[in-house]
N, C-alpha and C. Protein backbone atom coordinates (compact mmCIF):
# COMPACT_ATOMS: atom_id res chain seq x y z
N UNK A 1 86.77 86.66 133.46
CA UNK A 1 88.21 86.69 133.65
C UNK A 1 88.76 85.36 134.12
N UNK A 2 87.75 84.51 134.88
CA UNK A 2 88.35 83.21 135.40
C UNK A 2 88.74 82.42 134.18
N UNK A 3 88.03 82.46 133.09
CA UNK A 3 88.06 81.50 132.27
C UNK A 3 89.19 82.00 131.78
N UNK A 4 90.56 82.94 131.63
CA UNK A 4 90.88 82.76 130.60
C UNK A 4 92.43 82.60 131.44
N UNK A 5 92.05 82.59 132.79
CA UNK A 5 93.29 82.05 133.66
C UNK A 5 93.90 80.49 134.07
N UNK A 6 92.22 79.77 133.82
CA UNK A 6 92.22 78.42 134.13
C UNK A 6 93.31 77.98 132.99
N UNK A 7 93.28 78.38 131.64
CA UNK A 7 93.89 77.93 130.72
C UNK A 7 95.89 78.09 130.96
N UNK A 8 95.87 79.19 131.36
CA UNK A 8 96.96 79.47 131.39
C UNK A 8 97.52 78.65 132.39
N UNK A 9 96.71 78.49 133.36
CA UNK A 9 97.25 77.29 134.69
C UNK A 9 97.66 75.96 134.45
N UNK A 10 96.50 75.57 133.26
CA UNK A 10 97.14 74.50 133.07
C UNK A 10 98.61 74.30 131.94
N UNK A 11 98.36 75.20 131.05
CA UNK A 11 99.24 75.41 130.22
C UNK A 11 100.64 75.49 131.14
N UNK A 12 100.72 76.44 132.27
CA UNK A 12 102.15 76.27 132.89
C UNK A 12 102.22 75.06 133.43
N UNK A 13 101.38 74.20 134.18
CA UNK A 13 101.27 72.73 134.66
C UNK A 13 101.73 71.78 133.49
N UNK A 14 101.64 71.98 132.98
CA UNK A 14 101.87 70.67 131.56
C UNK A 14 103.52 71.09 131.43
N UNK A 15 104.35 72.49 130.81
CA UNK A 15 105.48 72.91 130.73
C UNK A 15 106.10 72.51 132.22
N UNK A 16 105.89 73.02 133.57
CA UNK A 16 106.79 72.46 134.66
C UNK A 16 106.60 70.71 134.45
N UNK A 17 105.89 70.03 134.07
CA UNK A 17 105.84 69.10 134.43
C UNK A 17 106.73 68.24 132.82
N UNK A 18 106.94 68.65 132.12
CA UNK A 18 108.06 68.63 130.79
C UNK A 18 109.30 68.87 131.15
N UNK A 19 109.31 70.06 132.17
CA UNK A 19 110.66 70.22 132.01
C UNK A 19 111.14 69.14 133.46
N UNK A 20 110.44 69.06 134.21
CA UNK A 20 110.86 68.11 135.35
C UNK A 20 111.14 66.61 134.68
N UNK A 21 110.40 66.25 133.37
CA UNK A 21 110.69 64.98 132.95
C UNK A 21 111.82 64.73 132.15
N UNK A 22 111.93 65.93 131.60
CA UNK A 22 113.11 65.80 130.69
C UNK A 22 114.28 66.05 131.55
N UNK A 23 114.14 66.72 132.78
CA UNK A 23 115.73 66.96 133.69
C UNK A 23 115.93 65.37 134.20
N UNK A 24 114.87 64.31 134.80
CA UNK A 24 114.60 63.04 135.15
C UNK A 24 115.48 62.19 133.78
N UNK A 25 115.43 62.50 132.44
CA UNK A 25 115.70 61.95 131.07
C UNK A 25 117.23 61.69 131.54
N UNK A 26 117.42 63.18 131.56
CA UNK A 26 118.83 63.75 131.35
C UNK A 26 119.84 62.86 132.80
N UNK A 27 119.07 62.93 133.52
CA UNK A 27 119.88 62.30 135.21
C UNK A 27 120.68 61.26 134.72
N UNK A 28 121.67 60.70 135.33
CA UNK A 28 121.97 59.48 135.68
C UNK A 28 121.79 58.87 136.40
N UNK A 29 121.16 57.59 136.30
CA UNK A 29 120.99 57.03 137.70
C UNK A 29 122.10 56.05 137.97
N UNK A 30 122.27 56.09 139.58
CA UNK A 30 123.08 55.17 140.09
C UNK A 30 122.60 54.06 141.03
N UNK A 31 122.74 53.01 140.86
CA UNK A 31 121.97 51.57 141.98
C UNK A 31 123.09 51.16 142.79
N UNK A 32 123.11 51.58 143.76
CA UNK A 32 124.02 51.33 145.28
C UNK A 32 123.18 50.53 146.15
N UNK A 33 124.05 49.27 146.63
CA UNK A 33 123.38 48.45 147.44
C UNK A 33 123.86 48.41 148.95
N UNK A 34 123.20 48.58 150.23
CA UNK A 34 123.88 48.72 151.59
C UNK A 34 123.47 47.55 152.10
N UNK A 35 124.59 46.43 151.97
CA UNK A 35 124.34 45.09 152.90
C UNK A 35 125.41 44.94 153.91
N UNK A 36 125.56 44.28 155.01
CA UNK A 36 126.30 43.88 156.27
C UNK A 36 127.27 45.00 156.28
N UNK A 37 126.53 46.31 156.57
CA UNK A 37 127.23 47.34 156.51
C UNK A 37 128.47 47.76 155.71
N UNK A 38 127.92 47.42 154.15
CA UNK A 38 128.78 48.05 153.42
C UNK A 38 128.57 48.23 151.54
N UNK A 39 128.57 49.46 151.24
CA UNK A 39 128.26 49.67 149.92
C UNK A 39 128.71 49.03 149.27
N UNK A 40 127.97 48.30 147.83
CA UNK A 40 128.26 47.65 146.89
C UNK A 40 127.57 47.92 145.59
N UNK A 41 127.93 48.68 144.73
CA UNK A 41 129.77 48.80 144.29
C UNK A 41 130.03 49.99 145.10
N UNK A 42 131.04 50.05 145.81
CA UNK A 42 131.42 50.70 146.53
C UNK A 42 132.37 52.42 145.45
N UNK A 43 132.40 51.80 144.58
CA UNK A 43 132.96 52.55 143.37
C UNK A 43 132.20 53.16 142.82
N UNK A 44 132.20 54.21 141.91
CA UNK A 44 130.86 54.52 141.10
C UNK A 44 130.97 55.19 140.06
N UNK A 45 130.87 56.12 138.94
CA UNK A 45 131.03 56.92 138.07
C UNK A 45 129.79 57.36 137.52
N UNK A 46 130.11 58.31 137.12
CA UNK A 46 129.02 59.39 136.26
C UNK A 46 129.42 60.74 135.50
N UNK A 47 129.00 61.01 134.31
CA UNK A 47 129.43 62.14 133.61
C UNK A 47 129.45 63.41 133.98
N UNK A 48 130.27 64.22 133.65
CA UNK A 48 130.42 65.69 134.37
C UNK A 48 128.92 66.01 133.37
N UNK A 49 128.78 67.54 134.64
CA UNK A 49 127.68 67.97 133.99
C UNK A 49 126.04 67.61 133.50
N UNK A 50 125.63 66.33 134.55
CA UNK A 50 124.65 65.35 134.01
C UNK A 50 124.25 65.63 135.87
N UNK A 51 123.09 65.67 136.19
CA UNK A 51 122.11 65.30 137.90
C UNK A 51 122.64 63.95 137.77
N UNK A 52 122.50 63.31 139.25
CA UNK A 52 122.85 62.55 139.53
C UNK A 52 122.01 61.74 140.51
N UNK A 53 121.13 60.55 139.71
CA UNK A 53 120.04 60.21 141.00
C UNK A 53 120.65 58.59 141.82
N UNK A 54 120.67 58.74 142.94
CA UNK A 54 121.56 57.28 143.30
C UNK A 54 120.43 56.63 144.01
N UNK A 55 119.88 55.29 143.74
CA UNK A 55 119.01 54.83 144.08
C UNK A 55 119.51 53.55 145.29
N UNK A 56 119.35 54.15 146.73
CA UNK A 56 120.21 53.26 147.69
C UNK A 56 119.46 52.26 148.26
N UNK A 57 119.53 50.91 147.70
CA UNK A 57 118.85 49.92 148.39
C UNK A 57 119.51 49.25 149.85
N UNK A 58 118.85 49.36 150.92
CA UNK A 58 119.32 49.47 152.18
C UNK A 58 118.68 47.55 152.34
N UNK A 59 119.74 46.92 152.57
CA UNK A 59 119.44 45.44 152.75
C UNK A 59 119.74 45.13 154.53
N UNK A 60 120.17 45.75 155.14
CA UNK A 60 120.08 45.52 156.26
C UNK A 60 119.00 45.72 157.09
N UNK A 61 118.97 45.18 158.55
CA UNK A 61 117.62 45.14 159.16
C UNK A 61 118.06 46.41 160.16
N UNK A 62 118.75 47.76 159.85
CA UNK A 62 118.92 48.42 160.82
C UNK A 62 118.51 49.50 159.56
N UNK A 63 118.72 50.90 160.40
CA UNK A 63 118.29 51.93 159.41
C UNK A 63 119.94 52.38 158.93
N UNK A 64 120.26 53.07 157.74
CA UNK A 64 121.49 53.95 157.64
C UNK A 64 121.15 55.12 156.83
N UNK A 65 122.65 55.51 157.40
CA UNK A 65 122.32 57.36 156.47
C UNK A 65 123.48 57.56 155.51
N UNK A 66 122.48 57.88 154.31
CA UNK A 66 123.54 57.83 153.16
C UNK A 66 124.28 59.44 153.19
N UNK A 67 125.60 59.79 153.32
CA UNK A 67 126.01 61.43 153.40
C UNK A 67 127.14 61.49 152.88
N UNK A 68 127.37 62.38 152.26
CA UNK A 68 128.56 63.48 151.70
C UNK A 68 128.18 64.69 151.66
N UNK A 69 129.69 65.17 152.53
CA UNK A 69 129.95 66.94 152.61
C UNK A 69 129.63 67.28 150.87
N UNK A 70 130.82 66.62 150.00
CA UNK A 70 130.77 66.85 148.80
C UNK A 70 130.47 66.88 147.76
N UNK A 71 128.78 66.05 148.09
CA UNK A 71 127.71 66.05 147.32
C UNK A 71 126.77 66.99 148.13
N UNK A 72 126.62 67.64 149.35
CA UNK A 72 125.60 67.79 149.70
C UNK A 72 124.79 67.72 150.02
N UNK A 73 124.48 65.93 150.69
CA UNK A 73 123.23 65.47 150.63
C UNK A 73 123.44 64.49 151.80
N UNK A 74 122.59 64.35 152.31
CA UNK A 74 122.17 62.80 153.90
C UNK A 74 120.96 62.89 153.15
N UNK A 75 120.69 61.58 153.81
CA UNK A 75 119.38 60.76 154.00
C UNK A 75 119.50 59.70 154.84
N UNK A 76 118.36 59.56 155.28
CA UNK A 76 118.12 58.07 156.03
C UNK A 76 117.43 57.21 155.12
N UNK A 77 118.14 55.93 155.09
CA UNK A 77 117.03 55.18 154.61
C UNK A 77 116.91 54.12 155.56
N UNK A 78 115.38 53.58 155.90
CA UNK A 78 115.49 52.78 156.78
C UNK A 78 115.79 51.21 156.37
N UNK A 79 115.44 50.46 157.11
CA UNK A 79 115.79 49.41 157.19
C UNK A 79 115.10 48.56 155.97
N UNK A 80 116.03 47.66 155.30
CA UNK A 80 114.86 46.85 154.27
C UNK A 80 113.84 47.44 153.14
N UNK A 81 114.82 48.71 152.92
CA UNK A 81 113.78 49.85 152.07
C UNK A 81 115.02 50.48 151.08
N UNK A 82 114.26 51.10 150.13
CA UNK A 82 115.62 51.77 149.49
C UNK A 82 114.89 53.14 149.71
N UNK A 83 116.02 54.32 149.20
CA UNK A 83 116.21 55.56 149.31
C UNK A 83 116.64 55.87 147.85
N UNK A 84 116.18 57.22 147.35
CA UNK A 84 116.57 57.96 146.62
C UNK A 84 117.00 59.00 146.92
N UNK A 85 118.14 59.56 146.34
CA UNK A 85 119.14 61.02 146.69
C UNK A 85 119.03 61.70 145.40
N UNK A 86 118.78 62.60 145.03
CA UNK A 86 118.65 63.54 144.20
C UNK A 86 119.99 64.30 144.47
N UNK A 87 120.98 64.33 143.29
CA UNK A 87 122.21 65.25 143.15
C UNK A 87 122.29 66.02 141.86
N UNK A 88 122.56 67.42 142.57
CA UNK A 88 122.44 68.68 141.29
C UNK A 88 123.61 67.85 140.16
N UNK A 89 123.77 68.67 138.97
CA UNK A 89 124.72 68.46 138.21
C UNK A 89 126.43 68.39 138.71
N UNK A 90 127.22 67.97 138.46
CA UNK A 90 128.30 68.03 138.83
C UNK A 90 129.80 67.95 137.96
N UNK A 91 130.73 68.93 139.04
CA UNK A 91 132.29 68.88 137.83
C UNK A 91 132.79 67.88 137.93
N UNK A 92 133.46 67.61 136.97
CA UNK A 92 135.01 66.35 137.14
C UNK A 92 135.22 66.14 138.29
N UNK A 93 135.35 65.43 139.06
CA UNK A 93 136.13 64.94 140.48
C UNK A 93 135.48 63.97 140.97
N UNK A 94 136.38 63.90 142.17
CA UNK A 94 135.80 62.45 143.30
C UNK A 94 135.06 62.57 144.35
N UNK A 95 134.29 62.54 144.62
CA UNK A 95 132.97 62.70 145.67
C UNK A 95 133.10 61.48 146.35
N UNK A 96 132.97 61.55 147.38
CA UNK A 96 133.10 60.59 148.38
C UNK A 96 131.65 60.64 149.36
N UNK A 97 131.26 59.47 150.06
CA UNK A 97 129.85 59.11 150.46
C UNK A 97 130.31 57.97 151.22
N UNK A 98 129.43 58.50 152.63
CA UNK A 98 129.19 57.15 153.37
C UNK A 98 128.04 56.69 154.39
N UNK A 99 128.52 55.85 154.60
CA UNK A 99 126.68 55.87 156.19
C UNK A 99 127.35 56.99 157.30
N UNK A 100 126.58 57.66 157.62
CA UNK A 100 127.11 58.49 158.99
C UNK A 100 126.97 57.53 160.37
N UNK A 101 126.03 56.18 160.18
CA UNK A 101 126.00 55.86 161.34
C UNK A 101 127.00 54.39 161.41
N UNK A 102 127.72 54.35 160.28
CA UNK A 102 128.98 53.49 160.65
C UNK A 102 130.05 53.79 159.57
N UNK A 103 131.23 54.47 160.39
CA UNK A 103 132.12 55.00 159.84
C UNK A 103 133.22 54.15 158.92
N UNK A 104 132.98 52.94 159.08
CA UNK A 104 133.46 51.70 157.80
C UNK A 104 132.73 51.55 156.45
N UNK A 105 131.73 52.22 156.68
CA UNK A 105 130.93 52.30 154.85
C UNK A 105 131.39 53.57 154.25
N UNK A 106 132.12 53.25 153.15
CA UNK A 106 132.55 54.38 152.32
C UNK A 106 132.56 53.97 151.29
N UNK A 107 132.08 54.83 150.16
CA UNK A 107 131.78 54.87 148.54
C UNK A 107 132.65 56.16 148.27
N UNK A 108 132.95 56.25 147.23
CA UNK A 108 133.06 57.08 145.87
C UNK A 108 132.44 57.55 144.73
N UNK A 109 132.12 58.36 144.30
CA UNK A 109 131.52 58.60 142.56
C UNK A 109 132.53 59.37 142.42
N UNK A 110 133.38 58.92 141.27
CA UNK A 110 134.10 59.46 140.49
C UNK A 110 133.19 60.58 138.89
N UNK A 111 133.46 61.16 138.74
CA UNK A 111 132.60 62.32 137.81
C UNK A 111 134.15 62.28 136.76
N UNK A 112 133.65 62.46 135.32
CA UNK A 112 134.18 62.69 134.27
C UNK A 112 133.57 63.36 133.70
């Protein structure tokens, strides 16, 4: 009986690991840069209906936290390191994002 489960294990391993690449395909990515405390491009866009991966390169020598209510998401990234944020799909609108630990960094992603 083992033998005819091993197969099936891998068979679902190969499919999750397809469909995780092709949702990765489908993402958009976004490259946000955090220097002397402040996002650049501070602007952003991305298509309705598409994940949304924002890849935050943190250039300062302190740590910050990337957050929006309206994405859903914080992170820390520390100092001299970048961060990745993973964002579900999203509608038309303006999403707003900033460092939580200095209330002068503020971004946007605008969604179409």
């Amino acid at each position: 009986m083992m033998k005819n489960r091993l197969p099936l294990t891998v068979l679902c391993s190969i499919a999750m690991l397809s469909v995780s690449q092709s949702h990765a395909q489908q993402a958009t990515e976004i490259h946000v840069t955090y220097a002397n405390g402040q996002f650049r491009p501070s602007a952003v866009q991305a298509p309705a209906d598409k994940p949304v991966i924002f890849r935050v390169k943190n250039l300062d020598a302190k740590a910050m936290e990337f957050e929006s209510t309206s994405l859903r998401v914080e992170k820390v990234v520390a100092a001299n390191s970048e961060g990745i944020i993973n964002v579900r799909a999203l509608k038309p609108g303006r999403y707003e994002f900033y460092d939580d630990f200095n209330d002068t960094a503020r971004g946007a992603l605008t969604v179409q």
